[in-house]
C-alpha atoms as a PDB file:
ATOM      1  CA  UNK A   1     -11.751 -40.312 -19.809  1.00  0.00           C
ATOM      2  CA  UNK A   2     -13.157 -38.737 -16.923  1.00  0.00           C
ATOM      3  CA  UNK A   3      -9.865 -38.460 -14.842  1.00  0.00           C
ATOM      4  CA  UNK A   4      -8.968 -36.215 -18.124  1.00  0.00           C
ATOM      5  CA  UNK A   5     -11.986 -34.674 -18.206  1.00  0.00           C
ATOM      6  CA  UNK A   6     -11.318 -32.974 -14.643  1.00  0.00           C
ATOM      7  CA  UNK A   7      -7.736 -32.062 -15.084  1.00  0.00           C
ATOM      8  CA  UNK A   8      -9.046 -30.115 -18.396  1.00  0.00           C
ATOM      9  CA  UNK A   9     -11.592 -28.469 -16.222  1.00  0.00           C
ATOM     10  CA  UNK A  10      -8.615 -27.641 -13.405  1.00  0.00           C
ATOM     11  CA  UNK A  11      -6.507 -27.087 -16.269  1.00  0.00           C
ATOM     12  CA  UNK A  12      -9.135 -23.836 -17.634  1.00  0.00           C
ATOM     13  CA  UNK A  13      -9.902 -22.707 -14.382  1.00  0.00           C
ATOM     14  CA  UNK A  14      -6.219 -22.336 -13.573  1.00  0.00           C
ATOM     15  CA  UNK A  15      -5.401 -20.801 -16.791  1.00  0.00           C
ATOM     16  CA  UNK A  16      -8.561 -18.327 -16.625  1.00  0.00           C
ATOM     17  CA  UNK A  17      -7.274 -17.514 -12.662  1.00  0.00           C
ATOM     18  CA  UNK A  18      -4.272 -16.350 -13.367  1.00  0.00           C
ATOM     19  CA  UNK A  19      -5.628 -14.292 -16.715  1.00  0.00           C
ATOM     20  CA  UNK A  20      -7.678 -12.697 -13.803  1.00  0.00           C
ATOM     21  CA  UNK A  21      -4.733 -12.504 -11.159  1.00  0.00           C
ATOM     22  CA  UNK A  22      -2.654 -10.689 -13.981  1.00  0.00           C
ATOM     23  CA  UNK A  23      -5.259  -8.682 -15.132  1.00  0.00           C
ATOM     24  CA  UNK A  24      -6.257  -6.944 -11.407  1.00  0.00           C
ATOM     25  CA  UNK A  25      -2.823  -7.135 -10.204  1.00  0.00           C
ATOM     26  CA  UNK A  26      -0.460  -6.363 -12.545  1.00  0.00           C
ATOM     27  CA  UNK A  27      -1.586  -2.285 -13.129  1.00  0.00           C
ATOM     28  CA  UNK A  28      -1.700  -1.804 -10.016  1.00  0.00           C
ATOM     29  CA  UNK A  29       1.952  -2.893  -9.243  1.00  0.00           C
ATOM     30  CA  UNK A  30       2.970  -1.682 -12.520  1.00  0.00           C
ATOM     31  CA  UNK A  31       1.967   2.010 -11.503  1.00  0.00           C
ATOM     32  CA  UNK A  32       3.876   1.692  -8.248  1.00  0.00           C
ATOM     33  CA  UNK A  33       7.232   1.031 -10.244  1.00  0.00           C
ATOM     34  CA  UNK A  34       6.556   3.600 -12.508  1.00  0.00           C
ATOM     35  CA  UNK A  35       6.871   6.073  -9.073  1.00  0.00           C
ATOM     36  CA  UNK A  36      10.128   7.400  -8.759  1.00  0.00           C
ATOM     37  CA  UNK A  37      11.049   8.515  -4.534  1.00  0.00           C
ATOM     38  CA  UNK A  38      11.432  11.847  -5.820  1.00  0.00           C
ATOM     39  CA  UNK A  39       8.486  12.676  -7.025  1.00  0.00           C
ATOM     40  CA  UNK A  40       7.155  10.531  -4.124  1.00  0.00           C
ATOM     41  CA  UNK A  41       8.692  12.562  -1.574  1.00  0.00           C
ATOM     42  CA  UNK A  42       7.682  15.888  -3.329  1.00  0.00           C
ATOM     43  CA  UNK A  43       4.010  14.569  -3.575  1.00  0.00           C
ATOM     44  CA  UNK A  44       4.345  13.756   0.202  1.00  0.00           C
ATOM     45  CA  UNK A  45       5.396  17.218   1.310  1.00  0.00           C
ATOM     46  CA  UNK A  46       2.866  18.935  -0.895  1.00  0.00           C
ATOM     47  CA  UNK A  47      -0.047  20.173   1.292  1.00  0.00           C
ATOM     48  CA  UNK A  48      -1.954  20.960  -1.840  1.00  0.00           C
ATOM     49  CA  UNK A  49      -1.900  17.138  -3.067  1.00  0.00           C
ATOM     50  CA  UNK A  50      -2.263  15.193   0.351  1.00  0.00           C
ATOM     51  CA  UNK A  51      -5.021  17.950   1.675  1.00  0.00           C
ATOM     52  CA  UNK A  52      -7.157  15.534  -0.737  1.00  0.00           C
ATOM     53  CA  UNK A  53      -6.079  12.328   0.501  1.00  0.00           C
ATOM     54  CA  UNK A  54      -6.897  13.294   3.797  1.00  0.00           C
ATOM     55  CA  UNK A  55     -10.414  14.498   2.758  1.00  0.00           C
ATOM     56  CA  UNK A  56     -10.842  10.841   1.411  1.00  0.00           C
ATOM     57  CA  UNK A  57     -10.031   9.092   4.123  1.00  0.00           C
ATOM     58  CA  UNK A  58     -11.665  11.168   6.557  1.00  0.00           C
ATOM     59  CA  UNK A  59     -14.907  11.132   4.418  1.00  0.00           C
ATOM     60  CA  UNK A  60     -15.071   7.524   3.186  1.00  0.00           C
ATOM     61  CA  UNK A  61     -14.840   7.067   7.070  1.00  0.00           C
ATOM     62  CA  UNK A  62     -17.588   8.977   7.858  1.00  0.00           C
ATOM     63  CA  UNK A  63     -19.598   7.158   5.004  1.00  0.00           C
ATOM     64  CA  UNK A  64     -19.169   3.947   6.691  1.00  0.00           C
ATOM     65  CA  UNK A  65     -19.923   4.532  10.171  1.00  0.00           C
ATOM     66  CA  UNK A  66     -23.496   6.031   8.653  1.00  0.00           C
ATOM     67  CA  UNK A  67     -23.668   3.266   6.243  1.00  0.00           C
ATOM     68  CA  UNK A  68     -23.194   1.053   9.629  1.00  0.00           C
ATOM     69  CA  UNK A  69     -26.290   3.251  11.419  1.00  0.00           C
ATOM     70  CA  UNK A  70     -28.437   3.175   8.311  1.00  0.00           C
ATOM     71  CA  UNK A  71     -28.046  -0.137   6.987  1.00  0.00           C
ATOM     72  CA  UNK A  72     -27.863  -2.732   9.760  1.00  0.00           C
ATOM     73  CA  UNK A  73     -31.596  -2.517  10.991  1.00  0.00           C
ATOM     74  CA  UNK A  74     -32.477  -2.255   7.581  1.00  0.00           C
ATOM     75  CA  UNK A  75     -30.688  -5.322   6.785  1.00  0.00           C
ATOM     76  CA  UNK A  76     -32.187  -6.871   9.832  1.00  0.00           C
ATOM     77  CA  UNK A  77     -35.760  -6.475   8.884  1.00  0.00           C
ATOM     78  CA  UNK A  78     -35.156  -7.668   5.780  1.00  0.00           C
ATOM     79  CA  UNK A  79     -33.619 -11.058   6.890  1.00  0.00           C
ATOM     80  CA  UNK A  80     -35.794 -11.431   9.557  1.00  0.00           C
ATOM     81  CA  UNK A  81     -39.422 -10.467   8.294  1.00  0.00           C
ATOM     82  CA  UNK A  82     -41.447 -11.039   5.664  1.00  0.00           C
ATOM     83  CA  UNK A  83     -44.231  -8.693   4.324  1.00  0.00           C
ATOM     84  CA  UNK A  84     -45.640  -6.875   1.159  1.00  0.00           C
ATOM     85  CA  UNK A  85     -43.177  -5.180  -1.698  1.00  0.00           C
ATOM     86  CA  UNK A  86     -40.131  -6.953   0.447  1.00  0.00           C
ATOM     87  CA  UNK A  87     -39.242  -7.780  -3.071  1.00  0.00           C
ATOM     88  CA  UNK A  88     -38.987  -4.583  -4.715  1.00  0.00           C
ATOM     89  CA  UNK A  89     -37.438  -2.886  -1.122  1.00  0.00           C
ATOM     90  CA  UNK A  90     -34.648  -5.399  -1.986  1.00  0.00           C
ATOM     91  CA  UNK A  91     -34.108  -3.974  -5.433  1.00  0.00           C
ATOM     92  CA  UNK A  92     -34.404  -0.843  -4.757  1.00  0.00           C
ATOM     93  CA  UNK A  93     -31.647  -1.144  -1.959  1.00  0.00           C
ATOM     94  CA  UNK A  94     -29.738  -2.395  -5.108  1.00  0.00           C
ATOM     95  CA  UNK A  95     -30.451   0.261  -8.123  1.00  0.00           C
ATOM     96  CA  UNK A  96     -27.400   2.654  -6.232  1.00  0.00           C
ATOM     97  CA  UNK A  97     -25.147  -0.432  -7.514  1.00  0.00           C
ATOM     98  CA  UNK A  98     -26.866  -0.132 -11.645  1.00  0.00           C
ATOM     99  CA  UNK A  99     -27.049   3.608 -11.636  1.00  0.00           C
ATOM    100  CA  UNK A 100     -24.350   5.203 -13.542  1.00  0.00           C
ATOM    101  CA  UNK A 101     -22.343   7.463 -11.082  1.00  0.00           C
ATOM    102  CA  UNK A 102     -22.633  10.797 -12.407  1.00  0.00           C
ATOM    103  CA  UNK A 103     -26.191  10.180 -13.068  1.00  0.00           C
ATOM    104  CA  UNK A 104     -26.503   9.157  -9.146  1.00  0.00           C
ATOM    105  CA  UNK A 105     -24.557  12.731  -8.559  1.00  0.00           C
ATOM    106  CA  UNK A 106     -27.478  14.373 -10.805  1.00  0.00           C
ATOM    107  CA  UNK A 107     -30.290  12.704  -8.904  1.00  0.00           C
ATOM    108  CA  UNK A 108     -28.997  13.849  -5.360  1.00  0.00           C
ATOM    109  CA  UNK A 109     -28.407  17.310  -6.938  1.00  0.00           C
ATOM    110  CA  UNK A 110     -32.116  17.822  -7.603  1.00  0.00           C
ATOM    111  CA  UNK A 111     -33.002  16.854  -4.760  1.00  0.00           C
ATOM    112  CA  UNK A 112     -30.653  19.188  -2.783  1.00  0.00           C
ATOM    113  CA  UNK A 113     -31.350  22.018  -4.913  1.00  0.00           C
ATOM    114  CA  UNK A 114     -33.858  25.180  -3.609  1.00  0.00           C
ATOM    115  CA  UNK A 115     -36.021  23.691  -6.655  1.00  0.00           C
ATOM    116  CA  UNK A 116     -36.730  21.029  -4.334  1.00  0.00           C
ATOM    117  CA  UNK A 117     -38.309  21.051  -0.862  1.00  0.00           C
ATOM    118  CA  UNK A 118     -35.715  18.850   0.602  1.00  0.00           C
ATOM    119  CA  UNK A 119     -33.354  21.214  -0.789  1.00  0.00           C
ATOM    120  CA  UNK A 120     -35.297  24.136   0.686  1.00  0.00           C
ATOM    121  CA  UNK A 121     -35.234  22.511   3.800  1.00  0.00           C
ATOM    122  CA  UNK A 122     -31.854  22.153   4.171  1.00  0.00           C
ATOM    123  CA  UNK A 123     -31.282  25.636   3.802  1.00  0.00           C
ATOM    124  CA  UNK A 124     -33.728  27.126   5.886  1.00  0.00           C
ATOM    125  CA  UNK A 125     -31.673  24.619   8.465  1.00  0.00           C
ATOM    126  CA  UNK A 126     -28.520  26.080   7.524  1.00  0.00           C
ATOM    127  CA  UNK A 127     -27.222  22.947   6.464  1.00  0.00           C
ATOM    128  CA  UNK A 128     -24.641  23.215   3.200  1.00  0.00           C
ATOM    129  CA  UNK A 129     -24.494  20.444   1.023  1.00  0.00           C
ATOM    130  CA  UNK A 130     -22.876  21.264  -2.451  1.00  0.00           C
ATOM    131  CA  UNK A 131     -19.243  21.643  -2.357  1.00  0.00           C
ATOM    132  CA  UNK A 132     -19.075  20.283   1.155  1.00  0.00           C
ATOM    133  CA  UNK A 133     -17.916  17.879   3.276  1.00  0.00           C
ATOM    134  CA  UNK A 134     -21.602  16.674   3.349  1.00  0.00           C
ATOM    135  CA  UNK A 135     -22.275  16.714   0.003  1.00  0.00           C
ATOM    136  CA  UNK A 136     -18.814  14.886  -0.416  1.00  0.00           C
ATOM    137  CA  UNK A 137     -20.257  11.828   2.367  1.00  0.00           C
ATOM    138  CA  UNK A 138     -23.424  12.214   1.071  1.00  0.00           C
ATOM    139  CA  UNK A 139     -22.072  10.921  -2.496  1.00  0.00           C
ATOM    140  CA  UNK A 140     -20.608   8.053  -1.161  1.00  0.00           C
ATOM    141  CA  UNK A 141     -23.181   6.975   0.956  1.00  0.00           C
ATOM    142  CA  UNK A 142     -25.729   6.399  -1.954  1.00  0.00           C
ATOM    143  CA  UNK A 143     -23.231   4.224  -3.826  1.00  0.00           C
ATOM    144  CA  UNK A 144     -21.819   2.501  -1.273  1.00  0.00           C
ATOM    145  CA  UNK A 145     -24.319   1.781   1.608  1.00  0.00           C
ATOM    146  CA  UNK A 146     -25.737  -1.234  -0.657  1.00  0.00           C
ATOM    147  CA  UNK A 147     -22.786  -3.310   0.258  1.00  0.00           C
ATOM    148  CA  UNK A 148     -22.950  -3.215   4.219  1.00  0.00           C
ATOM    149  CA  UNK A 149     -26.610  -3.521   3.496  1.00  0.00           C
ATOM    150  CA  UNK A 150     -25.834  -6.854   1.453  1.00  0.00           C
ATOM    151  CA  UNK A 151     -23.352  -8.535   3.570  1.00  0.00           C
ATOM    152  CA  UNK A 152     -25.110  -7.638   6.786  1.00  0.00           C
ATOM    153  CA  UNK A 153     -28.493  -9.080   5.871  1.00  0.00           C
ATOM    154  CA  UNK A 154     -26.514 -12.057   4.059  1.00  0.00           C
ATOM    155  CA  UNK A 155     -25.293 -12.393   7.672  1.00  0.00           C
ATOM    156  CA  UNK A 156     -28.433 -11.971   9.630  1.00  0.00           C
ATOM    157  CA  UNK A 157     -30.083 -14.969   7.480  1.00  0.00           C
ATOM    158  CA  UNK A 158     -27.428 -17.242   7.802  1.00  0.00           C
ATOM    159  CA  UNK A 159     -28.278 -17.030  11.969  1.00  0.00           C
ATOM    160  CA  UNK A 160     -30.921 -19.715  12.819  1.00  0.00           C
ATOM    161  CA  UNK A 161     -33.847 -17.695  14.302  1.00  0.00           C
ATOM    162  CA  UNK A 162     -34.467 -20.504  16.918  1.00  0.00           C
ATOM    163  CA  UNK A 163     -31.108 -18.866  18.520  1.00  0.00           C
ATOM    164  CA  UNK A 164     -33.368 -15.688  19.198  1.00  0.00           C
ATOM    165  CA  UNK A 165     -36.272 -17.509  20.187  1.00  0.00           C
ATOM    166  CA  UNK A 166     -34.430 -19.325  23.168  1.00  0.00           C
ATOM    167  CA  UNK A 167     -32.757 -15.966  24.388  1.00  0.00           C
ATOM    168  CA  UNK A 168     -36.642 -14.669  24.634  1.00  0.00           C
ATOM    169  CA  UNK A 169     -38.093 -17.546  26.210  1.00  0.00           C
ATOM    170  CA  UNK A 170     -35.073 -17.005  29.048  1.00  0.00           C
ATOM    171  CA  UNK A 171     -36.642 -13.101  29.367  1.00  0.00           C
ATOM    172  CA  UNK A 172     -35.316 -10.996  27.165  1.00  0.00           C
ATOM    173  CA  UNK A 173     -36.993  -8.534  24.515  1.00  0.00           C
ATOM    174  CA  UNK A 174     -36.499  -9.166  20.981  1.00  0.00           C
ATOM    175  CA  UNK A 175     -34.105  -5.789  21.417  1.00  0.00           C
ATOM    176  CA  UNK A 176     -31.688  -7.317  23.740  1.00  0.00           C
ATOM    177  CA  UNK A 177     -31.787 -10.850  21.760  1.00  0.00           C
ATOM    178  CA  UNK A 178     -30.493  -8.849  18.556  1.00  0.00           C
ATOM    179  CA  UNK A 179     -27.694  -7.092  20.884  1.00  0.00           C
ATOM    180  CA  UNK A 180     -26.645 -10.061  22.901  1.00  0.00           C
ATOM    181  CA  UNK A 181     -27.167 -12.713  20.450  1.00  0.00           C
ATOM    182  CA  UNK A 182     -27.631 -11.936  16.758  1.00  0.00           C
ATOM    183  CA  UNK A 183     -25.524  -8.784  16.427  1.00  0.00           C
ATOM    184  CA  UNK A 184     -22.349 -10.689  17.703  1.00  0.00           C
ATOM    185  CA  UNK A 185     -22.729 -13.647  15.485  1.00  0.00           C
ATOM    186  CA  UNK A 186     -23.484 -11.328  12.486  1.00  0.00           C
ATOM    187  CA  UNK A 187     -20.197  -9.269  13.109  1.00  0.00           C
ATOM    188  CA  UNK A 188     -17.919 -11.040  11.173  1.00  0.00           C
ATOM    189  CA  UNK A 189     -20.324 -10.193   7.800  1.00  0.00           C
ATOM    190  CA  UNK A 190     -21.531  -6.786   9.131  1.00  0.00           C
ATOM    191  CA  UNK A 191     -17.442  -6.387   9.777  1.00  0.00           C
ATOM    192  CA  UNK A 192     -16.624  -7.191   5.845  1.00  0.00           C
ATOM    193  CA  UNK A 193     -19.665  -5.151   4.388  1.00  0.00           C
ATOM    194  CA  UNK A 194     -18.157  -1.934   6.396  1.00  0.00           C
ATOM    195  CA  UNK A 195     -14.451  -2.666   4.964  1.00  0.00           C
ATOM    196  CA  UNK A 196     -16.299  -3.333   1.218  1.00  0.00           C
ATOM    197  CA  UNK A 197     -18.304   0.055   1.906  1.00  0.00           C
ATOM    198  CA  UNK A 198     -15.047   1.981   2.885  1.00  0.00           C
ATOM    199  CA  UNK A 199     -13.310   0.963  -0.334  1.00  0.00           C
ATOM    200  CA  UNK A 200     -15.794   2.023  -2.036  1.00  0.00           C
ATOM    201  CA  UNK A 201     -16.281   4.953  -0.839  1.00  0.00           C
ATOM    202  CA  UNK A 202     -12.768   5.984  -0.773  1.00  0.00           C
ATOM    203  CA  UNK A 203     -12.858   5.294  -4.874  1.00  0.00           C
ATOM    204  CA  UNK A 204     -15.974   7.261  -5.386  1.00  0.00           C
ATOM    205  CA  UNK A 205     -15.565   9.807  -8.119  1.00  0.00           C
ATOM    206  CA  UNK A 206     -18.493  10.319 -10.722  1.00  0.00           C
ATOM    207  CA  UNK A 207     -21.166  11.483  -7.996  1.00  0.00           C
ATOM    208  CA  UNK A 208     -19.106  13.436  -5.950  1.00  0.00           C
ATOM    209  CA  UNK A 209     -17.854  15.377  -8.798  1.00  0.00           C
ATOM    210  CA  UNK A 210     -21.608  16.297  -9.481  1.00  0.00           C
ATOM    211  CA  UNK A 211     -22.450  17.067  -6.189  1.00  0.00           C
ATOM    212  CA  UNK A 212     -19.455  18.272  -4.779  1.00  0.00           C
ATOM    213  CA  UNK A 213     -16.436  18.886  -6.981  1.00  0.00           C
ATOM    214  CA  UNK A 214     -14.929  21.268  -4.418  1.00  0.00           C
ATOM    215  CA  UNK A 215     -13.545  20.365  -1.595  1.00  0.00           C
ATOM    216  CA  UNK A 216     -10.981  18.043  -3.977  1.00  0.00           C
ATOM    217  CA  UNK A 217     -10.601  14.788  -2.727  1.00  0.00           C
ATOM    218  CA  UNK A 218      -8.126  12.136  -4.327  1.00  0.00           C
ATOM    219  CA  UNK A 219      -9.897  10.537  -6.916  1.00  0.00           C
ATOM    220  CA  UNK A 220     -10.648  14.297  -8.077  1.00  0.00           C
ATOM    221  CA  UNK A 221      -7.491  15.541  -7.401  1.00  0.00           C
ATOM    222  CA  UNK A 222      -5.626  12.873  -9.840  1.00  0.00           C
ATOM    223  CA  UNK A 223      -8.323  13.413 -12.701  1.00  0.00           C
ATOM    224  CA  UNK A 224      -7.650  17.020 -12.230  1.00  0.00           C
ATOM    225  CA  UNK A 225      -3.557  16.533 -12.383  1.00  0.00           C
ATOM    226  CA  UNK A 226      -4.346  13.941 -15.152  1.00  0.00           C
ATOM    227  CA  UNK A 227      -6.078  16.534 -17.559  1.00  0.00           C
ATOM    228  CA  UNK A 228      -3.891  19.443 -16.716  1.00  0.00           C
ATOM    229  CA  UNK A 229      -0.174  17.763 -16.977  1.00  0.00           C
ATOM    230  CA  UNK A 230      -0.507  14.437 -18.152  1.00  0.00           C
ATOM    231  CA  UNK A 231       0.094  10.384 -17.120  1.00  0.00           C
ATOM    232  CA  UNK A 232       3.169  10.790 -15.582  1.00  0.00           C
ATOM    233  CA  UNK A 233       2.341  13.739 -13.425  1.00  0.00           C
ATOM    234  CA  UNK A 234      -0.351  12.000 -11.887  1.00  0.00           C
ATOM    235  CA  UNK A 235       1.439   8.613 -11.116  1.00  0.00           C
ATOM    236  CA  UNK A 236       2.470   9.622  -7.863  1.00  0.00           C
ATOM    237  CA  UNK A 237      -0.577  10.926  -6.198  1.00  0.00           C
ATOM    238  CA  UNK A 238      -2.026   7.384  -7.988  1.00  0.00           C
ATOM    239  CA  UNK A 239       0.640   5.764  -6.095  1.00  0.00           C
ATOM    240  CA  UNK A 240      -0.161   7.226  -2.604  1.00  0.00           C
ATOM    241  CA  UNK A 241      -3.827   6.904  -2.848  1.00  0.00           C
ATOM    242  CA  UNK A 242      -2.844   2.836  -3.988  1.00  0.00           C
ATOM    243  CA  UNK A 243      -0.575   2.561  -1.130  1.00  0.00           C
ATOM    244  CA  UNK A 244      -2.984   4.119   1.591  1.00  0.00           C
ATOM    245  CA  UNK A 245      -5.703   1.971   0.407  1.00  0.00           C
ATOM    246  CA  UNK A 246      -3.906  -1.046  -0.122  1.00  0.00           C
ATOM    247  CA  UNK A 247      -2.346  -0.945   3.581  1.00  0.00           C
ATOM    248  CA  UNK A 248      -5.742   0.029   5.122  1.00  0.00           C
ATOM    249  CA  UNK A 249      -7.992  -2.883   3.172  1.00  0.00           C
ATOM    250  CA  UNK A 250      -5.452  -5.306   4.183  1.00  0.00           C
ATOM    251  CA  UNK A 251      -5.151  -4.210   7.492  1.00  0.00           C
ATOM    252  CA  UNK A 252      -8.529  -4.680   8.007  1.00  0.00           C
ATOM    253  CA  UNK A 253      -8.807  -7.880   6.718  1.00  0.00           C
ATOM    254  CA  UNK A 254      -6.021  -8.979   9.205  1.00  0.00           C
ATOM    255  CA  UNK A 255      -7.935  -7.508  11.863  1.00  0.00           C
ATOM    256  CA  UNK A 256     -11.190  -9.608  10.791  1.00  0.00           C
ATOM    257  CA  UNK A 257      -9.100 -12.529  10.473  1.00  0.00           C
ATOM    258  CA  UNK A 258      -7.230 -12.250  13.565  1.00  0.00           C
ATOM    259  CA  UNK A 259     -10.473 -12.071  15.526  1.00  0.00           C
ATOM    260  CA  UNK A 260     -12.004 -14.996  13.394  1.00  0.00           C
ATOM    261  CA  UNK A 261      -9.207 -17.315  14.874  1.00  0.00           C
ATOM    262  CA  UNK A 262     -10.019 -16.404  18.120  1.00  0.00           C
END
């Protein structure tokens, strides 16, 4: 009864695993056979639609080398200390993930506005942020900096803090113990929160739309082509933007394995 009892419970999960498998996999390969090589090619040789995919890469990039700057000694002190409203610093590193999108775009718009003194700021600085670059990384830095901040302090905690300890008591500062000691052994999870915070960056849509429709990148640029000519039209920008993200995630998840293994 119990030997049965397990190979119903393998039996579910395998049946509910590939449901899932099917279910993430299959539109995404689906929409890459749908791509015919000459509207590939076209869409390849089009300035006008790659100009976009550029932008995205370039500022999804951008997003998660300041996510990196941001949200590491953030996710340090909150691995490593404990003090008042730690709690609620948590969640609110979180509420970026519950927020709808466009509201997120809506929220960062008043702020940048003249109406506000940040806003004000900004321009009496000189510094542009709707329908700019910056208001482009600035979008996908509030919905995607919770991830690096996740994984990173996920991978602070999991380092004993007696490892610290004994680098001090040999002479050094609690500075150079986190950059000899517990920054390499957190790499491999501060390494997969940056990858995690790239991808989502790169699919960010609803905020940056709010906050910075113009310069188009991808995700705008296919909505756009969507609503103006339909499905079809669209597929192959779809299939570009699939390929270059595909081939980059994966390529960095070699790169984290690779180095794993060694």
């Amino acid at each position: 009864m119990k030997k049965r009892h397990v190979e119903t419970i393998y039996f579910i999960s395998l049946f509910t695993s590939l449901i899932t498998f099917f279910f993430i996999v299959y539109p995404i390969f689906n929409t890459i056979s749908l791509t015919k090589g000459s509207m590939l090619w076209v869409t390849l040789r089009d300035i006008s639609l790659m100009h976009p995919v550029y932008l995205s890469i370039l500022a999804s990039t951008i997003t998660a080398v300041v996510s990196l700057f941001l949200g590491v000694p953030l996710a340090y002190l909150l691995a490593r200390k404990d003090f008042k409203g730690k709690g609620l610093l948590e969640s609110i590193v979180d509420l970026p993930v519950v927020i709808p999108h466009p509201v997120a775009g809506i929220c960062l718009l008043t702020v940048v506005s003249p109406n506000c003194w940040v806003g004000r700021l900004l321009e009496r600085s000189g510094i542009e942020v709707v329908g700019t670059l910056t208001g482009i990384v600035m979008a996908m830095t509030f919905v995607s900096i919770p991830f690096l901040i996740n994984a990173a302090r996920e991978s602070f905690e999991n380092i004993p803090w007696r490892l610290e300890n004994v680098s001090r008591t040999l002479g050094a500062t609690q500075t150079q113990a986190f950059f000899t000691v517990t920054l390499p052994l957190a790499k491999k999870g501060i390494v997969n929160g940056l990858i995690m915070t790239w991808a989502r960056a790169i699919g960010e849509f609803g905020a940056v739309i709010i906050l910075a429709y113009h310069p188009l990148i991808a995700p705008t640029k296919i909505y756009e082509t969507f609503l103006s000519y339909g499905l079809f039209q669209a597929i192959p920008l779809t299939t570009i933007m699939l390929i270059v993200c595909l081939g980059l995630f994966f390529l960095a998840r070699l790169l984290t394995q690779r180095k794993r293994s060694s």
